[in-house]
Protein backbone atom coordinates (compact mmCIF):
# COMPACT_ATOMS: atom_id res chain seq x y z
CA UNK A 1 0.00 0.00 0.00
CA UNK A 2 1.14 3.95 -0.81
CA UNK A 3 2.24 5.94 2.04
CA UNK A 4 1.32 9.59 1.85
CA UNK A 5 4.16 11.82 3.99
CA UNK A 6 3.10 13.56 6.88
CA UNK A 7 3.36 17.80 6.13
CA UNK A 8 5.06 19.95 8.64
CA UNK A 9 1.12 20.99 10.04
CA UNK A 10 0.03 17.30 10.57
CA UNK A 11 3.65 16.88 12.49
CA UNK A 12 2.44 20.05 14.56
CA UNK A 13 -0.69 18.57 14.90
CA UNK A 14 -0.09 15.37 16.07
CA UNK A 15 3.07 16.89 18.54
CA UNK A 16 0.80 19.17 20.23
CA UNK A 17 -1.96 16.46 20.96
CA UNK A 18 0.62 14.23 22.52
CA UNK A 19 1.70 16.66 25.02
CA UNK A 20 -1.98 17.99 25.35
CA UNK A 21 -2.58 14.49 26.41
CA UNK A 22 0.36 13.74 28.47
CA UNK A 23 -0.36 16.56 30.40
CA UNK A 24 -3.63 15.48 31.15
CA UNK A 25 -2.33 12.43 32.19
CA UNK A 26 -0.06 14.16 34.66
CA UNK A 27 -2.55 16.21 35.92
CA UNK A 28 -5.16 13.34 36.20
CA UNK A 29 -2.59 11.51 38.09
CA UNK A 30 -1.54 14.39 40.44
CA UNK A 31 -4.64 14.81 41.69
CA UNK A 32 -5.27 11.10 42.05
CA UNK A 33 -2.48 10.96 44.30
CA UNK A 34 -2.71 14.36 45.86
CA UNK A 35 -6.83 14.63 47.37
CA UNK A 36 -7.73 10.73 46.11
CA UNK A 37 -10.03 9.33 42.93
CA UNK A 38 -13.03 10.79 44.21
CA UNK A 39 -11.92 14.25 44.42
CA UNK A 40 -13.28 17.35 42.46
CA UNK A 41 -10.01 17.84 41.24
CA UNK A 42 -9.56 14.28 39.72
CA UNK A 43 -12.84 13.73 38.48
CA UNK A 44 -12.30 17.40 36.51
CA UNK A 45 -9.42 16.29 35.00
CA UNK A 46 -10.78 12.96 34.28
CA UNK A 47 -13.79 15.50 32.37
CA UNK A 48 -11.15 17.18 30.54
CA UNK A 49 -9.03 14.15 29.36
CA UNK A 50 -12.67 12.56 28.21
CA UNK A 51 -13.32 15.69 26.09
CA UNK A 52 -9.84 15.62 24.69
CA UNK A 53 -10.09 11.99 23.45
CA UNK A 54 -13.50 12.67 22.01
CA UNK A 55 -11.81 15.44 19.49
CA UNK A 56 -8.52 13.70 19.11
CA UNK A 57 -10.96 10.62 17.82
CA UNK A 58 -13.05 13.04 15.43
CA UNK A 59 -9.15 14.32 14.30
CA UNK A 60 -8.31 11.10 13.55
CA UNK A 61 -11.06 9.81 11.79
CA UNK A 62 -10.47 13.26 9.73
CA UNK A 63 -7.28 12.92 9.29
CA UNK A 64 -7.78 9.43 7.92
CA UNK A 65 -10.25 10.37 5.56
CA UNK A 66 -8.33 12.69 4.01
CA UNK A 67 -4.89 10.52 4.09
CA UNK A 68 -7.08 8.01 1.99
CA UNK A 69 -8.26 10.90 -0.26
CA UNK A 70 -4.32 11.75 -0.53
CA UNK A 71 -3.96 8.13 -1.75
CA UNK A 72 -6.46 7.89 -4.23
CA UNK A 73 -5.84 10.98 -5.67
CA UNK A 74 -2.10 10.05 -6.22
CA UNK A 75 -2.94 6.35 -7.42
CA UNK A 76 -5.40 8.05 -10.30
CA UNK A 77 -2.30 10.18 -11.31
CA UNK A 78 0.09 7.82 -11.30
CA UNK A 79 -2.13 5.22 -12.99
CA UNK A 80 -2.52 8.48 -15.80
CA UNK A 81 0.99 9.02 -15.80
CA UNK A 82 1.86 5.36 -16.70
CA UNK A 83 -0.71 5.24 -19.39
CA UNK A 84 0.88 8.27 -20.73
CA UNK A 85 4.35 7.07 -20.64
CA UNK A 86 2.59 3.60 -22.26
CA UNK A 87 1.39 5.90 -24.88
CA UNK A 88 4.44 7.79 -26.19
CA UNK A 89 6.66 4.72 -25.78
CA UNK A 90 3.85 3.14 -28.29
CA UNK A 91 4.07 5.99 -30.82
CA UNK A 92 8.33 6.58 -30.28
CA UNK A 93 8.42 3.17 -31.50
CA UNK A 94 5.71 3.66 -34.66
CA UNK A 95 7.46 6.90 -36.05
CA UNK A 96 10.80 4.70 -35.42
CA UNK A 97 9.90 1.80 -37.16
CA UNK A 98 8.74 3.74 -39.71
CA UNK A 99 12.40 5.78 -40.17
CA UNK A 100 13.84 2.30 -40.03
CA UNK A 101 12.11 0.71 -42.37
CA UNK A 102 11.37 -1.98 -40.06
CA UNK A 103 7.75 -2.08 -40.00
CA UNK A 104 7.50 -1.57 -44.04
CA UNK A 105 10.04 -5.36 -44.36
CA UNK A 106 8.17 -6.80 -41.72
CA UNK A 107 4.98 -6.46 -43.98
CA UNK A 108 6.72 -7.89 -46.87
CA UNK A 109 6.11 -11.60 -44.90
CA UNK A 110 2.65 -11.04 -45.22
CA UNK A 111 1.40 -9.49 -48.01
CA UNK A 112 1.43 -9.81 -51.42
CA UNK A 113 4.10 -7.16 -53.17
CA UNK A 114 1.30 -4.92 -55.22
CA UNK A 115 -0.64 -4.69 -52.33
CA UNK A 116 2.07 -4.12 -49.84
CA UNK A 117 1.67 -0.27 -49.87
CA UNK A 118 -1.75 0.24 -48.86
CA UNK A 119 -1.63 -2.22 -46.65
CA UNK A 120 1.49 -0.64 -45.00
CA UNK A 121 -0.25 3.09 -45.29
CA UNK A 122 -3.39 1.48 -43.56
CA UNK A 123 -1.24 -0.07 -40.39
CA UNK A 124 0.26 3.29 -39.98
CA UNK A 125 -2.73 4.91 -39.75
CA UNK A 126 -4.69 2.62 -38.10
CA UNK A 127 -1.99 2.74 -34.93
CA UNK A 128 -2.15 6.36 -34.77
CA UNK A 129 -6.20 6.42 -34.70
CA UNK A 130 -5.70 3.89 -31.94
CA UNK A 131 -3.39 6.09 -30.00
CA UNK A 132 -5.57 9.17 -30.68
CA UNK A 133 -8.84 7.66 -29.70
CA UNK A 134 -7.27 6.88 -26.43
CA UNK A 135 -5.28 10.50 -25.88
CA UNK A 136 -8.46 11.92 -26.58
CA UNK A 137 -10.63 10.20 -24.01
CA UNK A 138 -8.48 11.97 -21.50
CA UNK A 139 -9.43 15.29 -20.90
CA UNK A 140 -7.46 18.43 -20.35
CA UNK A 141 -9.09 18.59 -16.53
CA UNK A 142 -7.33 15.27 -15.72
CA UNK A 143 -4.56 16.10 -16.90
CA UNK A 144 -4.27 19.25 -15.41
CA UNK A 145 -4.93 17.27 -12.09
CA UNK A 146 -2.20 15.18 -12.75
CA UNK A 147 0.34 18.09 -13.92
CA UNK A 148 1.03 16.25 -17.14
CA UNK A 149 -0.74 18.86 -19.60
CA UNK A 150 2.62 19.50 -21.08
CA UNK A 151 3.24 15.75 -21.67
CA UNK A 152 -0.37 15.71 -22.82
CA UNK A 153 0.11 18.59 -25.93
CA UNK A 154 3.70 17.18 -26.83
CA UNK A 155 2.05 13.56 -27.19
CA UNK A 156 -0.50 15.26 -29.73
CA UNK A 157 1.45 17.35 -31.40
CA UNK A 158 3.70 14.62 -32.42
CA UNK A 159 1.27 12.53 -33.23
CA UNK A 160 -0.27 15.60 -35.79
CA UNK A 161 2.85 15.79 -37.39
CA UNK A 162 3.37 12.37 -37.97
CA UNK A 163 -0.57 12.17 -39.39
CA UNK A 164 0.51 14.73 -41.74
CA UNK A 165 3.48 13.56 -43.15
CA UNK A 166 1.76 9.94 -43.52
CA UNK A 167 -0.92 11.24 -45.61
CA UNK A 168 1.53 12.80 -47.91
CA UNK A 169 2.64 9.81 -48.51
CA UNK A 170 5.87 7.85 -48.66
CA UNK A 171 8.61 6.09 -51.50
CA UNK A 172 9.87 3.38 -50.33
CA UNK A 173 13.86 2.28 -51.03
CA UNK A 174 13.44 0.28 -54.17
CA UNK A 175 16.06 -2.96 -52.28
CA UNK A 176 13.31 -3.51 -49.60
CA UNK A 177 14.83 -1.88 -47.21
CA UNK A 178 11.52 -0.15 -46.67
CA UNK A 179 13.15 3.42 -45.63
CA UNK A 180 10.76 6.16 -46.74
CA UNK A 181 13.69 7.99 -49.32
CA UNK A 182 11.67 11.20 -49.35
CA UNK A 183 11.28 12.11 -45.94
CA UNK A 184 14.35 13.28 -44.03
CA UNK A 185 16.14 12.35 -40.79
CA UNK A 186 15.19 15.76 -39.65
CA UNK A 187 11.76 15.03 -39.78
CA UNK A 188 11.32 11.85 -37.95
CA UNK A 189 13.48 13.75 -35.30
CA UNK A 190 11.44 16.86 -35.15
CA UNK A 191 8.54 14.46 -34.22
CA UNK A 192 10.60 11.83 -31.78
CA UNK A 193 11.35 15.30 -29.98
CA UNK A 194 7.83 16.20 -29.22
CA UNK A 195 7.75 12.32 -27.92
CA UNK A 196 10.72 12.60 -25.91
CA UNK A 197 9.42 15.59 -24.54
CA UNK A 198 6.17 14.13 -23.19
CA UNK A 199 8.30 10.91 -21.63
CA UNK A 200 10.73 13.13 -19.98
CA UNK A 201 7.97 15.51 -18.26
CA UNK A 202 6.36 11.99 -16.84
CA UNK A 203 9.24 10.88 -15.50
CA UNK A 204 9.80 14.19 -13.95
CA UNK A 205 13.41 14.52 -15.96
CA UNK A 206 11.85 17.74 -17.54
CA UNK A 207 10.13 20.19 -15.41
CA UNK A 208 6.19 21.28 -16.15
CA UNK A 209 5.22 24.61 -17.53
CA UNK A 210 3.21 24.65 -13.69
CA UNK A 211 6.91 23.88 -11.87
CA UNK A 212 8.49 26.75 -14.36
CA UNK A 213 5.77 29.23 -13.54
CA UNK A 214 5.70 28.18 -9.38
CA UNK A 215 9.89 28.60 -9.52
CA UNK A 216 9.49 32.12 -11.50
CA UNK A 217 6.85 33.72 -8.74
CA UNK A 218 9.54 32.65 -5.57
C-alpha cells in the first residue's frame, strides 16, 4: 500500500496532541495521588481528558479520511501518468519503425508485393487512430490534475505531425529496405522530440510549464 508523507502541520498537529494528552495524564494523576479518585479535582481532570479523546478521535477519523483521499488521488495520477508514458513509448516506437524501415520489411512476410503499400499506409494509420482515440478520451481537466498537460500537448502534437506527413505519402527504397527515401532524418526527429518531450515531463526529468511558472513567482 502507498504511504502519503506527513506535512510539517500534521507533524504540529499530532506533537501538540501528545503533550496535550500527556499533560492530562499528569494532571489526572496528580490529583489522584494528591486529594484521592473521588476528588473534584480528579474527576475534573478525568472531564477534561474525556473531552480531549473525544476530538482527538473526530481528528483522527479526519485525518484518515483525508490521508485516503491523498492516496487515491495520487494512485489516479500515477495510474494516468503510466498510461501516458505507455502511450508515447507506443508511438516513439511507430514513427521509429517507420524511419527504419522496419515495420514496411516486416509487412513484406505477409502481403502480397502490389498490395504491400496500402496495406502498409493502412497499419500506420490505423496505430495512430488507436493512440488518438485513447489520448483523446483523456481530458485536459485530468490532466491538469495530474500536472502532465505539457506531456499531454507534446504527445498530440507529435502525433499531428506524424498524421501529416503519412498522408503525404511515402517512397519506399526500391532494395526492400523499406526506408521512406523522401522524408528526411530531420523530420522523424522533429517528431521523436515532441515524444521525448512528453516521456521526460512523466518521469519528472523535464520540469512542467506549472513547476516553471511556481519557480518564477519565488
Amino acid at each position: 500500500m502507498q504511504k502519503i508523507k506527513a506535512t510539517i502541520p500534521e507533524w504540529l498537529l499530532a506533537i501538540s496532541v501528545s503533550a496535550i494528552w500527556f499533560t492530562l495524564m499528569a494532571g489526572f494523576g496528580f490529583a489522584v495521588k494528591e486529594k484521592g479518585i473521588s476528588s473534584g479535582d480528579a474527576a475534573g481532570w478525568a472531564q477534561a481528558f474525556g473531552s480531549v479523546v473525544g476530538v482527538g478521535v473526530t481528528v483522527f477519523f479526519f485525518y484518515s479520511s483525508t490521508q485516503s483521499q491523498k492516496l487515491e488521488a495520487k494512485r489516479k495520477k500515477d495510474a494516468l501518468k503510466a498510461g501516458l508514458l505507455s502511450l508515447s513509448d507506443r508511438t516513439f516506437m511507430l514513427i521509429e519503425s517507420v524511419e527504419n524501415g522496419s515495420l514496411y520489411t516486416s509487412l513484406i512476410q505477409v502481403h502480397l508485393k502490389n498490395h504491400l503499400y496500402q496495406e502498409y499506409i493502412k497499419y500506420i494509420q490505423f496505430e495512430i487512430q488507436a493512440i488518438e482515440s485513447i489520448l483523446l478520451g483523456v481530458t485536459l481537466d485530468k490532466l491538469a490534475e495530474a500536472d502532465v498537460v505539457d506531456s499531454g500537448l507534446y504527445l498530440r502534437q507529435a502525433l499531428n505531425g506524424f498524421n501529416a506527413r503519412v498522408a503525404s505519402g511515402f517512397q519506399i527504397d526500391s532494395n526492400n529496405s523499406g526506408i521512406p527515401i523522401n522524408a528526411t532524418k530531420a523530420h522523424f526527429q522533429h517528431m521523436k522530440n515532441f515524444v521525448k518531450l512528453a516521456q521526460d515531463i512523466l518521469l519528472g526529468k523535464t520540469p512542467t510549464i506549472v513547476d516553471y511558472r511556481r519557480r518564477q513567482s519565488i
